[in-house]
Protein backbone atom coordinates (compact mmCIF):
# COMPACT_ATOMS: atom_id res chain seq x y z
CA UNK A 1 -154.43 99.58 -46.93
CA UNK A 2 -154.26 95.73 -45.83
CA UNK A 3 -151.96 94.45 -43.49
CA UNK A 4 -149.27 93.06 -45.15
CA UNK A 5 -147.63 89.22 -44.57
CA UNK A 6 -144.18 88.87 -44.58
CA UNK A 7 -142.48 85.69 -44.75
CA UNK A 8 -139.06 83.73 -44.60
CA UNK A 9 -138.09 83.06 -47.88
CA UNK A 10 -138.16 79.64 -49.33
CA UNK A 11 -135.56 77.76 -51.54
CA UNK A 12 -137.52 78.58 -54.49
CA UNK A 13 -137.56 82.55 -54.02
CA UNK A 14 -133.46 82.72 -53.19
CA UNK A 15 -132.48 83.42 -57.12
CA UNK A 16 -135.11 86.68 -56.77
CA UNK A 17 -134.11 87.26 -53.57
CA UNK A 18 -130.63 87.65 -54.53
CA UNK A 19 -131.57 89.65 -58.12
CA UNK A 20 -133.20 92.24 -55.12
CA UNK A 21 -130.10 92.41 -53.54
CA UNK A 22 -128.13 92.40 -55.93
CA UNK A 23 -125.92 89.96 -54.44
CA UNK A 24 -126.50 86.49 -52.86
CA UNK A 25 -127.12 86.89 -48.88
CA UNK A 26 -124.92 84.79 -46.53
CA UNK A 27 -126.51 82.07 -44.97
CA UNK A 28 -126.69 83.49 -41.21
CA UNK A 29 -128.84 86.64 -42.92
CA UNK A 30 -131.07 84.26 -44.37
CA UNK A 31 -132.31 83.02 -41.16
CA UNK A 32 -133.24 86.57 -40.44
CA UNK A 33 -134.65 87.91 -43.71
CA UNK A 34 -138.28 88.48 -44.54
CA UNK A 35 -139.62 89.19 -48.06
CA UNK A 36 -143.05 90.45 -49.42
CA UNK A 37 -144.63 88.66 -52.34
CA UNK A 38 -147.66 89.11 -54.91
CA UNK A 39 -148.55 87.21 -57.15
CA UNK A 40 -145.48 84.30 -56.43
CA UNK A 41 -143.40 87.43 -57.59
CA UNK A 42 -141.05 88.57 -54.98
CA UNK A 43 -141.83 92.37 -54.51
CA UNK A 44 -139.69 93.06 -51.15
CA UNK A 45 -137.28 92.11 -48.72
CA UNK A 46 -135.61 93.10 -45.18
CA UNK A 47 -133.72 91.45 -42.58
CA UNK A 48 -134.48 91.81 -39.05
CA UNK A 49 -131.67 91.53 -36.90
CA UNK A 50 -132.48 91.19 -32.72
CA UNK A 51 -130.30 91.15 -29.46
CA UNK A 52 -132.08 91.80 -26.24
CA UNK A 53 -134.61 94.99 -26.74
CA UNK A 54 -132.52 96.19 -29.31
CA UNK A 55 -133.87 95.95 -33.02
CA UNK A 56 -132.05 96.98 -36.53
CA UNK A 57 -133.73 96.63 -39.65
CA UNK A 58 -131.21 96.32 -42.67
CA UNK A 59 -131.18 95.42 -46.20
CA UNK A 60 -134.70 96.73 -46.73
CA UNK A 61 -135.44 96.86 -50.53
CA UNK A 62 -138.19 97.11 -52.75
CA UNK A 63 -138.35 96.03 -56.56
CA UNK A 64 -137.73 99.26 -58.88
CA UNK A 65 -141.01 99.06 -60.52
CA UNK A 66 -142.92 98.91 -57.39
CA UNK A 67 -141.06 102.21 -55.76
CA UNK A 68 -142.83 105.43 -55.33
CA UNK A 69 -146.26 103.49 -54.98
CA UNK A 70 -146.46 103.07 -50.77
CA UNK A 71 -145.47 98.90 -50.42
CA UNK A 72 -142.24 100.42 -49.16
CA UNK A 73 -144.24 102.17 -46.30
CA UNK A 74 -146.33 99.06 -46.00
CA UNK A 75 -143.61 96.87 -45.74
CA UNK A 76 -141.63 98.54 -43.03
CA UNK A 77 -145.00 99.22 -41.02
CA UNK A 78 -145.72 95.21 -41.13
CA UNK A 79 -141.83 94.77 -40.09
CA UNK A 80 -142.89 97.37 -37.43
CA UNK A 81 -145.49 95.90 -36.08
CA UNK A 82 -143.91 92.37 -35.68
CA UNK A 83 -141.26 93.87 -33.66
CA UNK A 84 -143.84 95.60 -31.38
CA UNK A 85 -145.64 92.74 -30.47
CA UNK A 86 -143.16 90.72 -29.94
CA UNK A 87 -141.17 93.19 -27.75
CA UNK A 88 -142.45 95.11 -24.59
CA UNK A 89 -140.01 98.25 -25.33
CA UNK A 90 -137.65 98.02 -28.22
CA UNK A 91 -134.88 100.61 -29.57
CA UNK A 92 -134.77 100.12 -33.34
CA UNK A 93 -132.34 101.00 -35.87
CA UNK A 94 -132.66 101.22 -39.36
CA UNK A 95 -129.74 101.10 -42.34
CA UNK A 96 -130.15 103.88 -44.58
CA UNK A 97 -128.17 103.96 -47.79
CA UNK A 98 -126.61 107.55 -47.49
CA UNK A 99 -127.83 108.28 -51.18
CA UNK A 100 -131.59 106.73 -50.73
CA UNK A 101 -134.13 109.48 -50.05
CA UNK A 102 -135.71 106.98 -47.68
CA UNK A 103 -137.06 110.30 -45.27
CA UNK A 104 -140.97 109.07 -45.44
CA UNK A 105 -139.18 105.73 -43.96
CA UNK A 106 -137.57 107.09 -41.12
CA UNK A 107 -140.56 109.32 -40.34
CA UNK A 108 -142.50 106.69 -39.77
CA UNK A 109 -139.84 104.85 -37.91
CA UNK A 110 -139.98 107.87 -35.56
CA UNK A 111 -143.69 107.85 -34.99
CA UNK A 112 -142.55 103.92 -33.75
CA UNK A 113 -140.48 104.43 -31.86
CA UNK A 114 -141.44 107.36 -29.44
CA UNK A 115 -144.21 105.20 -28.56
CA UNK A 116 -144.04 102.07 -25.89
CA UNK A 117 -144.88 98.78 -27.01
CA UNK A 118 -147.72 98.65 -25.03
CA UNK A 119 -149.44 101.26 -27.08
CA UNK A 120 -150.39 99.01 -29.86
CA UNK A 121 -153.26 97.98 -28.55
CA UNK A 122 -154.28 101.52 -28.19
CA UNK A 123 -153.46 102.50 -31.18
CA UNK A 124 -155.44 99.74 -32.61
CA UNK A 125 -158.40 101.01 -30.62
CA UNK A 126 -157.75 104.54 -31.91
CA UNK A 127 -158.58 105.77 -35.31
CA UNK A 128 -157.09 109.20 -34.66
CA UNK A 129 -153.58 108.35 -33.61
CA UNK A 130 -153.93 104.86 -35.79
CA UNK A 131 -154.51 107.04 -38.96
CA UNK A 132 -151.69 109.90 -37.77
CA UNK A 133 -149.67 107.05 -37.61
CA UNK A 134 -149.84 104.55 -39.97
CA UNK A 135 -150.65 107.09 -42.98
CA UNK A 136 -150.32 110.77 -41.68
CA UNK A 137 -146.61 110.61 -40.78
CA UNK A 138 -145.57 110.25 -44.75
């Protein structure tokens, strides 16, 4: 699987964006959101949300007809990874809708998060843990 780009959303992708949502986001969370596109077609979208080492991910949806297919996973491990390397240790949170079976999510969340930043580079390095992680945890 590629390494996916995520980007701030433009003025042009904010009627999509808030279709996603289902609701239009307020200003300040714009500043903070990220969204996943194919095509020009707006496939995902999160918000990352940052004060000191502490990181929460919220708002993190995927289009219907892409569910069940991995960009979810994909998605959250790109959001993942921009957090690690930007951060030396981080905590991070992550909003889960109480009646979303989001479970493959928050295992790899875990896998994250019980390892130091500094182990990216390792991890990169090894195929073992790199493949435990980033595709055996779901």
């Amino acid at each position: 699987m590629a390494k996916l780009t995520l980007l701030r959303p433009q003025v042009a992708d904010l009627h999509s964006l808030a279709r996603l949502l289902e609701g239009t986001p307020l200003p300040e969370d714009l500043q903070r959101t990220l969204i996943y596109k194919e095509n020009n077609q707006l496939l995902a979208t999160l918000r990352l949300d940052h004060f000191e080492n502490e990181w929460g991910i919220y708002g993190f949806v995927v289009t219907k007809t892409q569910r069940g297919r991995g960009l979810g996973r994909q998605v959250l491990q790109s959001a993942l990874r921009m957090i690690l390397e930007n951060s030396a240790s981080a905590t991070i949170f992550l909003e889960v809708e109480t009646e979303n079976q989001a479970s493959n999510f928050v295992k790899i969340l875990h896998y994250f998060v019980c390892f130091p930043a500094n182990w990216l580079k390792k991890l990169k390095k090894s195929k073992g843990v790199k493949k435990k992680l980033f595709t055996g945890c779901c």
